[in-house]
PDB file of N, CA and C in Angstrom:
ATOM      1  N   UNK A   1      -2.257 -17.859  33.722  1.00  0.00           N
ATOM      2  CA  UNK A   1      -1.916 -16.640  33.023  1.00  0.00           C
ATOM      3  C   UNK A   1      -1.011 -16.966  31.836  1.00  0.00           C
ATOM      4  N   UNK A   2      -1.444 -16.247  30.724  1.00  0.00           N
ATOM      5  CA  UNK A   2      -0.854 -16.524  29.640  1.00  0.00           C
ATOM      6  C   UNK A   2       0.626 -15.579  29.857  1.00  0.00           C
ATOM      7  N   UNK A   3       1.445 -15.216  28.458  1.00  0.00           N
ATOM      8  CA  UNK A   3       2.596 -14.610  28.513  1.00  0.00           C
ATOM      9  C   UNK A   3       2.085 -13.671  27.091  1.00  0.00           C
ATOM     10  N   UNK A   4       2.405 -12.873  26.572  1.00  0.00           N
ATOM     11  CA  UNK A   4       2.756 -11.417  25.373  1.00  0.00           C
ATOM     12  C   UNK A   4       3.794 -12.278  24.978  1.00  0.00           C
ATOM     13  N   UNK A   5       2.917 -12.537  23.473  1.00  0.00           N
ATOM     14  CA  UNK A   5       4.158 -13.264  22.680  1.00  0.00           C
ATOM     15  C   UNK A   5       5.097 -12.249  22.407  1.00  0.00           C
ATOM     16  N   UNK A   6       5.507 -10.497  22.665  1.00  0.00           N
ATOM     17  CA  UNK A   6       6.041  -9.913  21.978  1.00  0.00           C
ATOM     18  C   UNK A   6       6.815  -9.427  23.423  1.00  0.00           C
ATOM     19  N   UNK A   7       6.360  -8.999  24.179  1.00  0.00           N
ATOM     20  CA  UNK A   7       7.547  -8.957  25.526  1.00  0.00           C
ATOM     21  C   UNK A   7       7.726  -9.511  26.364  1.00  0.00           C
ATOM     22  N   UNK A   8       6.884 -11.337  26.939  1.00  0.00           N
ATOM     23  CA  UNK A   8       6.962 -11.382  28.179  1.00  0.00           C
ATOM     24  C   UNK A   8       5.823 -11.355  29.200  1.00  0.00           C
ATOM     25  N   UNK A   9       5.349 -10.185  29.115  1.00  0.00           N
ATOM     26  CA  UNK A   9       4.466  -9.600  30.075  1.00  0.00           C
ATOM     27  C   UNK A   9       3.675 -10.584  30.525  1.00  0.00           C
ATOM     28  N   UNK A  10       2.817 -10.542  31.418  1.00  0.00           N
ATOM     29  CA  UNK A  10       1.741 -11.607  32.117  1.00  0.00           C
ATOM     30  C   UNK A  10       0.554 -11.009  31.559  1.00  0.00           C
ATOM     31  N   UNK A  11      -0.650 -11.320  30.953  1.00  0.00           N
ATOM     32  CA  UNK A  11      -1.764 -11.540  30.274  1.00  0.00           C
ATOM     33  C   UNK A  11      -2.682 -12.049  30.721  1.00  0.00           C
ATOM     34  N   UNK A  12      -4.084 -11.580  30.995  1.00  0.00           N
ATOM     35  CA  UNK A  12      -5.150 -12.813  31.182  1.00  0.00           C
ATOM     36  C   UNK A  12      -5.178 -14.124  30.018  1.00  0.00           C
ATOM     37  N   UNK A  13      -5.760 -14.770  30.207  1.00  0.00           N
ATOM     38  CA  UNK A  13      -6.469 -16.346  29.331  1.00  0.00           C
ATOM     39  C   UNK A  13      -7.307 -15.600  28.310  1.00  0.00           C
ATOM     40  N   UNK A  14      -6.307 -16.193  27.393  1.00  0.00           N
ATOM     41  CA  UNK A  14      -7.104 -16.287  26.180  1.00  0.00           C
ATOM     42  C   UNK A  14      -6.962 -14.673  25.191  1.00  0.00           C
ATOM     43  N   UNK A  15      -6.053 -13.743  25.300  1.00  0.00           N
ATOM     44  CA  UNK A  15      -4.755 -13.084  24.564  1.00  0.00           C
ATOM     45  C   UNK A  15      -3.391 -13.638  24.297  1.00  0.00           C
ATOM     46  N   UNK A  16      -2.978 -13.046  23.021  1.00  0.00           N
ATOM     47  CA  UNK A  16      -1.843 -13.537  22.543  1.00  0.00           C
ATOM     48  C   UNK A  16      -0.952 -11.901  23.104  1.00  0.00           C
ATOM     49  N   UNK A  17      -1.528 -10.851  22.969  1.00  0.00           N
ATOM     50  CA  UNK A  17      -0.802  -9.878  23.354  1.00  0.00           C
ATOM     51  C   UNK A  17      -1.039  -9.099  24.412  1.00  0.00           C
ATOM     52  N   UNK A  18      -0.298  -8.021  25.258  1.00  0.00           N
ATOM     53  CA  UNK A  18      -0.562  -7.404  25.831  1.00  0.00           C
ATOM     54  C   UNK A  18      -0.645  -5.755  25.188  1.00  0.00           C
ATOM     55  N   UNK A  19      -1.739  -4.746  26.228  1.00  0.00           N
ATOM     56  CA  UNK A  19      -2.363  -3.705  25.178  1.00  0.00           C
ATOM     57  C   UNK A  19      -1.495  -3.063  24.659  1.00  0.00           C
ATOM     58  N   UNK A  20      -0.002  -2.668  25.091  1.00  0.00           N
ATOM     59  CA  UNK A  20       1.033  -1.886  24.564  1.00  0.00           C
ATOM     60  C   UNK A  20       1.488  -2.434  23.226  1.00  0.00           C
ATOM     61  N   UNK A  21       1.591  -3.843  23.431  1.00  0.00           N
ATOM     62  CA  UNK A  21       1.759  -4.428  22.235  1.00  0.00           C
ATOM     63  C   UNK A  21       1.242  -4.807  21.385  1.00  0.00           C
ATOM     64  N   UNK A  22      -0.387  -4.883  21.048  1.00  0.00           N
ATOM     65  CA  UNK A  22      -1.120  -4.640  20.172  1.00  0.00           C
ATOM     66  C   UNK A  22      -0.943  -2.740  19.615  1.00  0.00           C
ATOM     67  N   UNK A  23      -1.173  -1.874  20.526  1.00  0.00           N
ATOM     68  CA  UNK A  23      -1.571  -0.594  19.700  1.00  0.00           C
ATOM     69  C   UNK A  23       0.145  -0.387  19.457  1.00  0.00           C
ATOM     70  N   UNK A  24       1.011  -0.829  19.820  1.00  0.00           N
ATOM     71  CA  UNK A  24       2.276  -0.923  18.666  1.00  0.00           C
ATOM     72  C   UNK A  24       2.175  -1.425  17.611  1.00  0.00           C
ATOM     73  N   UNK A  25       1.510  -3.180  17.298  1.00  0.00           N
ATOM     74  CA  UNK A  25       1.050  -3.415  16.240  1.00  0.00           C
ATOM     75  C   UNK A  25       0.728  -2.967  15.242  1.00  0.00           C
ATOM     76  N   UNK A  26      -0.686  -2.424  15.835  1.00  0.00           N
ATOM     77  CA  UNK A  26      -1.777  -1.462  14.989  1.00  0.00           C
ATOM     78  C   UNK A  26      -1.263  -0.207  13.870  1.00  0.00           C
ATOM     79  N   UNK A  27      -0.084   0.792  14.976  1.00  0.00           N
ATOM     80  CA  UNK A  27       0.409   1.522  14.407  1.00  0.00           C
ATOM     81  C   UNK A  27       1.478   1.036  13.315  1.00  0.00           C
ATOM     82  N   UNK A  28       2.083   0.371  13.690  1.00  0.00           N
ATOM     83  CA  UNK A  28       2.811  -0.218  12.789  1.00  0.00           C
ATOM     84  C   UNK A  28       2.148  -0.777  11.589  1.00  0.00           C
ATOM     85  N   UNK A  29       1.328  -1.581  11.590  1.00  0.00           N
ATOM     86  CA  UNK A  29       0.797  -1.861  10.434  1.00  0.00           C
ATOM     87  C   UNK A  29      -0.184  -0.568   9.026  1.00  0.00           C
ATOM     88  N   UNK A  30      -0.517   0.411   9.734  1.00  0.00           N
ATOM     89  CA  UNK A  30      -0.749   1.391   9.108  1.00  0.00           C
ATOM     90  C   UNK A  30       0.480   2.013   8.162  1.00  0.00           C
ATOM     91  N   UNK A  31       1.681   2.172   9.147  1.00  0.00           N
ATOM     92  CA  UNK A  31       2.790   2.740   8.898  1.00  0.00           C
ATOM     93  C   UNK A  31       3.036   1.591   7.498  1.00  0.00           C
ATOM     94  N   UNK A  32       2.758   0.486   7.557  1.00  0.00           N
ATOM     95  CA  UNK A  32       3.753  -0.206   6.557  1.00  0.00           C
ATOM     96  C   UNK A  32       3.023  -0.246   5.258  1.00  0.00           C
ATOM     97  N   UNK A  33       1.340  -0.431   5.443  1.00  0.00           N
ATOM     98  CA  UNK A  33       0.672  -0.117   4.324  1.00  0.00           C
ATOM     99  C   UNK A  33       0.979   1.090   3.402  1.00  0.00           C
ATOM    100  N   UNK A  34       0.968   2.327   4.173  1.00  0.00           N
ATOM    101  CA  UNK A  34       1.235   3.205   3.664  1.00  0.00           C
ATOM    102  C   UNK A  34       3.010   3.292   2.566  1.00  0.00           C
ATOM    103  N   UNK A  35       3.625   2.466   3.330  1.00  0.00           N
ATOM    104  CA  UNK A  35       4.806   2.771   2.805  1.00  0.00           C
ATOM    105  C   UNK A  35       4.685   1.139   1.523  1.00  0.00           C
ATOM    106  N   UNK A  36       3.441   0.423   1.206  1.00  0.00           N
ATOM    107  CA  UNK A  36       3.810  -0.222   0.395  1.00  0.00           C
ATOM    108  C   UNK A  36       2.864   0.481  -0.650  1.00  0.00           C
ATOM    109  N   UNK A  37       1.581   1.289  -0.322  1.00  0.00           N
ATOM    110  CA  UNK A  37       1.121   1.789  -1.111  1.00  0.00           C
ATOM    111  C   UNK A  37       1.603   2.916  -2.147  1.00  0.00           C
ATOM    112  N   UNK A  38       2.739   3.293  -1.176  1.00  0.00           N
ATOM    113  CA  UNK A  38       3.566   4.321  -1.898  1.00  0.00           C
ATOM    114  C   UNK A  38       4.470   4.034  -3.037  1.00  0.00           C
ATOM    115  N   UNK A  39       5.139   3.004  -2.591  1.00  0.00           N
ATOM    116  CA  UNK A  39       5.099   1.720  -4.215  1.00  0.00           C
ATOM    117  C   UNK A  39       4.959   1.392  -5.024  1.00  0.00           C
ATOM    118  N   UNK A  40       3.527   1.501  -5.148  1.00  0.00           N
ATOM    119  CA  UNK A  40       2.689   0.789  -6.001  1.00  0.00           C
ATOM    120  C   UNK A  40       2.487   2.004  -7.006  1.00  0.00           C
ATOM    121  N   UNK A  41       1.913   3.291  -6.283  1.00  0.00           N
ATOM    122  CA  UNK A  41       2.450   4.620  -6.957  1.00  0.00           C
ATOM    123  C   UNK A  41       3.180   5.168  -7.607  1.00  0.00           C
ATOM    124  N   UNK A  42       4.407   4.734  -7.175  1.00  0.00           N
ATOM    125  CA  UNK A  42       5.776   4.616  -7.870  1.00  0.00           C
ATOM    126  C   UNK A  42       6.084   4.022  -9.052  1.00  0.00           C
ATOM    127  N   UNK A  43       5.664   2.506  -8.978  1.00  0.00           N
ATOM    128  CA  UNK A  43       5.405   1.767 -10.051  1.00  0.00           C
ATOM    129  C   UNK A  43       4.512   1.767 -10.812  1.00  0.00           C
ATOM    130  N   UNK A  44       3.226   2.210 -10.654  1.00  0.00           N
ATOM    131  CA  UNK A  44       2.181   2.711 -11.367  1.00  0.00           C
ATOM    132  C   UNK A  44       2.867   3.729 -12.593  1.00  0.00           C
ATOM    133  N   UNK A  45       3.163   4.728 -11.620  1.00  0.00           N
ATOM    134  CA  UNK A  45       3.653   6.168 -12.214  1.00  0.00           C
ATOM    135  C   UNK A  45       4.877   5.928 -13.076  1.00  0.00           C
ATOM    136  N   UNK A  46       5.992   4.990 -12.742  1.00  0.00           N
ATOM    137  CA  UNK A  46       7.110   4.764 -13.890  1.00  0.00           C
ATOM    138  C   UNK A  46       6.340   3.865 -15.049  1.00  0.00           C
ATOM    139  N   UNK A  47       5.259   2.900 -15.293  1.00  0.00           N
ATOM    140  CA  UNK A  47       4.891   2.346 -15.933  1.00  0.00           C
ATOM    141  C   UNK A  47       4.143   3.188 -17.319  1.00  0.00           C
ATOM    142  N   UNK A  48       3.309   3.807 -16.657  1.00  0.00           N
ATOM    143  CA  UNK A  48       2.664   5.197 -17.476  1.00  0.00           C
ATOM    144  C   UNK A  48       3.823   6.085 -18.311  1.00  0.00           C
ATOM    145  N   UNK A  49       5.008   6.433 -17.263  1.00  0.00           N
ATOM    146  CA  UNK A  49       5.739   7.520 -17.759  1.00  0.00           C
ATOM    147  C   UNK A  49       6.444   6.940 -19.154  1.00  0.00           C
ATOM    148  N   UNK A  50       6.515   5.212 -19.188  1.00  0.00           N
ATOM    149  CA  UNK A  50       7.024   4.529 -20.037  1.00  0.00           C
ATOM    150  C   UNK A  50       6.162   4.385 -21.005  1.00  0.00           C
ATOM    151  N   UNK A  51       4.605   4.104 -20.732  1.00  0.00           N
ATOM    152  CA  UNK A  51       3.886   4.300 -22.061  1.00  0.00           C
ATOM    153  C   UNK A  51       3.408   5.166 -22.513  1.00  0.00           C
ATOM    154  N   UNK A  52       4.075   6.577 -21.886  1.00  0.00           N
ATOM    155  CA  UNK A  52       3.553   7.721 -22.760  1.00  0.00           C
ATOM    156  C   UNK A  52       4.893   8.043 -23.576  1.00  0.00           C
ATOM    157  N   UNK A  53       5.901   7.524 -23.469  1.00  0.00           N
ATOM    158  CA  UNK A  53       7.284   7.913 -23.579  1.00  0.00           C
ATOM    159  C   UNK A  53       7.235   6.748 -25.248  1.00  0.00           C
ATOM    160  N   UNK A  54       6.908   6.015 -24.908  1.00  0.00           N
ATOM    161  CA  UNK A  54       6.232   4.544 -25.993  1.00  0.00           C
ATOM    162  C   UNK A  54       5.474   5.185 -27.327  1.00  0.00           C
ATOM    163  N   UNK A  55       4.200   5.737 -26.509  1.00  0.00           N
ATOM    164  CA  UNK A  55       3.187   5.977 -27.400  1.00  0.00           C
ATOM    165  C   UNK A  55       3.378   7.667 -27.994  1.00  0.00           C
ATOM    166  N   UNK A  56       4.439   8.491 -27.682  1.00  0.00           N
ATOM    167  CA  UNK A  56       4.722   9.527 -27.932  1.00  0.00           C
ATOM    168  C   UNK A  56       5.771   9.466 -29.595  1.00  0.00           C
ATOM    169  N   UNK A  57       6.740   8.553 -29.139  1.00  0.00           N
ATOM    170  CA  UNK A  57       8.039   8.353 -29.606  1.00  0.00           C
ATOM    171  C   UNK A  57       8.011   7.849 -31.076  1.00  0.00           C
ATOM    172  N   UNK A  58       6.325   6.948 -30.659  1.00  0.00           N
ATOM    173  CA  UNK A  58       6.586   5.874 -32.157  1.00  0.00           C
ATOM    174  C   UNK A  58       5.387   5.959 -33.078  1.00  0.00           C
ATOM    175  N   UNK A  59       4.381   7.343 -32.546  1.00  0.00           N
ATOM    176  CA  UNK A  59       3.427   7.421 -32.868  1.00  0.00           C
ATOM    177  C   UNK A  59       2.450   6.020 -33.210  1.00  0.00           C
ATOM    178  N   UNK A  60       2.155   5.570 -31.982  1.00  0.00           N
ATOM    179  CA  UNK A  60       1.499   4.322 -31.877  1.00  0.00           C
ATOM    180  C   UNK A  60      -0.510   4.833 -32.166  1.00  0.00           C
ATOM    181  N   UNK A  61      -0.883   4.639 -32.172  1.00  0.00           N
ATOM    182  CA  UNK A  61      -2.400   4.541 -31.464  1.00  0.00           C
ATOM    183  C   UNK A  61      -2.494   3.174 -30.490  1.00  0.00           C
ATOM    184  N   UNK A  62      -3.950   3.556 -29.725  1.00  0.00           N
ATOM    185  CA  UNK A  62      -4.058   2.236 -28.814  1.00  0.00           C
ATOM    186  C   UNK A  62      -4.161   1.225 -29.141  1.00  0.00           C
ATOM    187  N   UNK A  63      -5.045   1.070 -31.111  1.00  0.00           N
ATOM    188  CA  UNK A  63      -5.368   0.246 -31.886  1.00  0.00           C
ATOM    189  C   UNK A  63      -4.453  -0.653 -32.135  1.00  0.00           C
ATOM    190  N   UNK A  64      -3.425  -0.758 -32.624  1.00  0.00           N
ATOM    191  CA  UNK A  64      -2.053  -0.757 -33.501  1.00  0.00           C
ATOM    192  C   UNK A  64      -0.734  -0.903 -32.562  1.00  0.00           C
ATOM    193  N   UNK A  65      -0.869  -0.624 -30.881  1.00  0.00           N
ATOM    194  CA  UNK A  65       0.134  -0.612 -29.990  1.00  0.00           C
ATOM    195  C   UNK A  65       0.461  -2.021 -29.585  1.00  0.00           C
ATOM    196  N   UNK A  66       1.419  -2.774 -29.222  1.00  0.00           N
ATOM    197  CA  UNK A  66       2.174  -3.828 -29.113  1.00  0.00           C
ATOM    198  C   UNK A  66       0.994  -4.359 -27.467  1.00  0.00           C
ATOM    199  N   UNK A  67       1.212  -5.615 -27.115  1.00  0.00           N
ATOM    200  CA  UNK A  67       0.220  -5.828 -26.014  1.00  0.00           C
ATOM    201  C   UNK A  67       0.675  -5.417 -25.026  1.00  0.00           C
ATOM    202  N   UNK A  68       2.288  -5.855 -25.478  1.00  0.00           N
ATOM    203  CA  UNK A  68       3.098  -5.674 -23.650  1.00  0.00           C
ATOM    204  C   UNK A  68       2.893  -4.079 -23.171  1.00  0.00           C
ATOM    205  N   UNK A  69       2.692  -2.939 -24.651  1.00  0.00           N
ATOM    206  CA  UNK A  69       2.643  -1.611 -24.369  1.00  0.00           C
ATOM    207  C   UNK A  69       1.030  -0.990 -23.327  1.00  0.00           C
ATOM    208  N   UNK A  70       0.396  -2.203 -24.108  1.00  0.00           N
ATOM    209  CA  UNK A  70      -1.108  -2.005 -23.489  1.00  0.00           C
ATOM    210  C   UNK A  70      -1.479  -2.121 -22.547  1.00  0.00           C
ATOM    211  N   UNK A  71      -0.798  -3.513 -21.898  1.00  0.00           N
ATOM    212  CA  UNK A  71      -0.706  -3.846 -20.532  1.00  0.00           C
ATOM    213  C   UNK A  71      -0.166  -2.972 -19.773  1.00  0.00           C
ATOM    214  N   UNK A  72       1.256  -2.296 -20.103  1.00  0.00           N
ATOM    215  CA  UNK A  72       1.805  -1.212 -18.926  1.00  0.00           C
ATOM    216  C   UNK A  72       1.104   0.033 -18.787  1.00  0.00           C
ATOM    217  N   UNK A  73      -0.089   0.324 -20.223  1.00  0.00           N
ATOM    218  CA  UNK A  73      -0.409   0.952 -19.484  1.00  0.00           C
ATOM    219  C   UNK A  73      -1.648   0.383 -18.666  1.00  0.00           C
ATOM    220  N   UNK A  74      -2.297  -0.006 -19.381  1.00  0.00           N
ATOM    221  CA  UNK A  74      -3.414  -0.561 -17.876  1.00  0.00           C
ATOM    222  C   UNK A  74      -2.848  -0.869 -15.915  1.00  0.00           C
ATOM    223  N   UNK A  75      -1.361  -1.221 -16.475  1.00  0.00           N
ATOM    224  CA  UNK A  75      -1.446  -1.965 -15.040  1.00  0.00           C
ATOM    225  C   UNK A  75      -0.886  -0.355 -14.055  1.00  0.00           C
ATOM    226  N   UNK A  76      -0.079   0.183 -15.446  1.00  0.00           N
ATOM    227  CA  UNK A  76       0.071   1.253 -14.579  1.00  0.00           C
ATOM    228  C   UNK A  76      -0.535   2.435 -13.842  1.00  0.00           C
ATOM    229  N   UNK A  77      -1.771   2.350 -14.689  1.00  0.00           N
ATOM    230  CA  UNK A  77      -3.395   2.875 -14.506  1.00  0.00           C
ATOM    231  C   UNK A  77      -3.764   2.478 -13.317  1.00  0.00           C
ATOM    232  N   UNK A  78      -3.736   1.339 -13.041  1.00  0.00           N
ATOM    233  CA  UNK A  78      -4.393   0.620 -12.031  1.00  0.00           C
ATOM    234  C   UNK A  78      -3.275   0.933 -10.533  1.00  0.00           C
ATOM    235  N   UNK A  79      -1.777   0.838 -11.240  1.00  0.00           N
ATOM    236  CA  UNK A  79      -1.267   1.154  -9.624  1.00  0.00           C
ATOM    237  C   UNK A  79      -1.221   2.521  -9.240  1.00  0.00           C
ATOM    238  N   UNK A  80      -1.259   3.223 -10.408  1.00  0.00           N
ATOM    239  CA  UNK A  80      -1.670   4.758  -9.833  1.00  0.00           C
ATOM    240  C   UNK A  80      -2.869   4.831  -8.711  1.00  0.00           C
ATOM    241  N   UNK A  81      -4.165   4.862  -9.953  1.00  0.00           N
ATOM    242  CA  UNK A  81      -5.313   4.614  -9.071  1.00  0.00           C
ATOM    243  C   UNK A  81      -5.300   4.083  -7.661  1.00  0.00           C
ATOM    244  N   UNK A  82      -5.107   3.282  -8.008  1.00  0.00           N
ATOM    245  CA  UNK A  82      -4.854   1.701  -6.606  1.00  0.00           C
ATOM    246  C   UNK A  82      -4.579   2.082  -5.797  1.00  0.00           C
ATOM    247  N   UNK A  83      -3.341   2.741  -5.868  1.00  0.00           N
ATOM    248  CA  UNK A  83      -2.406   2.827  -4.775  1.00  0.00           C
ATOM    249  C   UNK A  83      -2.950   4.407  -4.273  1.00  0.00           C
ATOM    250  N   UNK A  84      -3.496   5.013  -4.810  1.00  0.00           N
ATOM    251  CA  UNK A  84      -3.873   6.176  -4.499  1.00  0.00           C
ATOM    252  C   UNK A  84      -4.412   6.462  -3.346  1.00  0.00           C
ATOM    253  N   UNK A  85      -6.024   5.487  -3.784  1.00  0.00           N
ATOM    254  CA  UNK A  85      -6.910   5.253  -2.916  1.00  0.00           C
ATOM    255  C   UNK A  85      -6.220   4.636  -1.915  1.00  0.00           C
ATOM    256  N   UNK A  86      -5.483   3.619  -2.113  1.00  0.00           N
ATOM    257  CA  UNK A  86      -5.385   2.510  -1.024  1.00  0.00           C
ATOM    258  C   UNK A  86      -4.785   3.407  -0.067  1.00  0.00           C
ATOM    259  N   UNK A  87      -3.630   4.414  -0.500  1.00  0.00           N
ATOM    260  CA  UNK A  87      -2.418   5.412   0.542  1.00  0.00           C
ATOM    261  C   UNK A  87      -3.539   5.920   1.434  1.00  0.00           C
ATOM    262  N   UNK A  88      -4.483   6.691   1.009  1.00  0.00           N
ATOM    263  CA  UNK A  88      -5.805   7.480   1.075  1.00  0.00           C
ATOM    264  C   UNK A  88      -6.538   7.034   2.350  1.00  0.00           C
ATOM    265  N   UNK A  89      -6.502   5.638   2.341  1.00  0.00           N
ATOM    266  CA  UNK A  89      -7.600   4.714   3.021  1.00  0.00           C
ATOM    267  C   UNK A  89      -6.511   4.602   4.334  1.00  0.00           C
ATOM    268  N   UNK A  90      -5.244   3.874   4.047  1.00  0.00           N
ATOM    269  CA  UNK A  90      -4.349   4.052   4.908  1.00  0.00           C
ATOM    270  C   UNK A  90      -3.931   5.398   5.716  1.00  0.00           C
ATOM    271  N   UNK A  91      -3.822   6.160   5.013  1.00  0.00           N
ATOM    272  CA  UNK A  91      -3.662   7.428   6.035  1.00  0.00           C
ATOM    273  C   UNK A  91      -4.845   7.552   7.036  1.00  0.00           C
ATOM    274  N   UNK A  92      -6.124   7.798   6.049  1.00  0.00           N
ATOM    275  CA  UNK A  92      -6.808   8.145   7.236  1.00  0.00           C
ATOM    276  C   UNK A  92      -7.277   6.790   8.517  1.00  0.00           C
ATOM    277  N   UNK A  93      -7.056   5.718   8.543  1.00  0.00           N
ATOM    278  CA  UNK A  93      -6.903   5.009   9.457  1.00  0.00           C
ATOM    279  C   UNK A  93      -6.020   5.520  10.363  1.00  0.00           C
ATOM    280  N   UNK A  94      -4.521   5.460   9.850  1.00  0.00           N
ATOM    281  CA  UNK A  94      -3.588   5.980  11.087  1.00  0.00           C
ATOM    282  C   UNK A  94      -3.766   7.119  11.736  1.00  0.00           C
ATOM    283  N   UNK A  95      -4.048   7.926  11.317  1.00  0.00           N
ATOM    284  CA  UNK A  95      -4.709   9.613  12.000  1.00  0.00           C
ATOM    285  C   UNK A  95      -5.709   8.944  12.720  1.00  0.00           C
ATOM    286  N   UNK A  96      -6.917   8.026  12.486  1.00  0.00           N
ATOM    287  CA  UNK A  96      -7.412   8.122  13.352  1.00  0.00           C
ATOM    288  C   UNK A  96      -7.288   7.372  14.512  1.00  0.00           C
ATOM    289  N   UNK A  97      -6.745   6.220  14.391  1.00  0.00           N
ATOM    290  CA  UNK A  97      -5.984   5.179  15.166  1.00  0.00           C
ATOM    291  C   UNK A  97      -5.133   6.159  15.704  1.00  0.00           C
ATOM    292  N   UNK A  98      -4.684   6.968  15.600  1.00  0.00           N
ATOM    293  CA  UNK A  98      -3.527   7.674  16.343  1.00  0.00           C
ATOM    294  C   UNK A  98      -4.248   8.638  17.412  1.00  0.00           C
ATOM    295  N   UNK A  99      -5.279   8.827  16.959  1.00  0.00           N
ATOM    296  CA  UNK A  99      -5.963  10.287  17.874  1.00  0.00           C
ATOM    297  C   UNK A  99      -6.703   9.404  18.838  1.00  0.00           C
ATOM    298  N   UNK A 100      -6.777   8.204  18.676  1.00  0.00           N
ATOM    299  CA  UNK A 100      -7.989   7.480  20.023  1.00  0.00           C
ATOM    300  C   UNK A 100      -7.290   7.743  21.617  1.00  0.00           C
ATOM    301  N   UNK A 101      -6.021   7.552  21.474  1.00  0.00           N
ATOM    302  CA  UNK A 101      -5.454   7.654  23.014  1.00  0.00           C
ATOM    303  C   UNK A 101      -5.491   9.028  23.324  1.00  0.00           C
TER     304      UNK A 101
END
């Protein structure tokens, strides 16, 4: 008999965990996605708020705008988006991971 690398517990051959401590896992790892996707949102969203604040201020066009300005906004495009979906994808995992028991 093996041991639960996380409490102890006694295990058949050939698990590293026991079931309490996997669907703690599980939940947990939903929980943390979500809270890094929320992040990324964050940073998405201050990146944008900076190149509209940029492209407002100095009457830029996209043509004519500096690269580093171009890049924040693309990347901030992308962590909006990104992170959107990704929160999106994450939630509904944990709801449903949560409703199986």
């Amino acid at each position: 008999m093996n041991q639960c690398t996380y409490c102890g517990m006694e295990i058949p051959e050939g698990k590293k965990a026991c079931q309490p401590c996997r669907d703690n896992l599980i939940s947990k790892v939903w929980k943390r996605q979500i809270r890094a996707y929320g992040l990324f949102i964050a940073l998405g969203l201050a990146l944008l708020v900076y190149a509209w604040f940029q492209f407002a201020g100095h009457h830029y066009t996209i043509s004519d705008a500096p690269l580093v300005l171009k890049a924040a906004t693309v990347m901030g495009g992308l962590g909006l988006m990104g992170g959107s979906f990704g929160l999106m994808l994450a939630v509904f995992f944990h709801l449903w991971h949560g409703r199986s028991r």
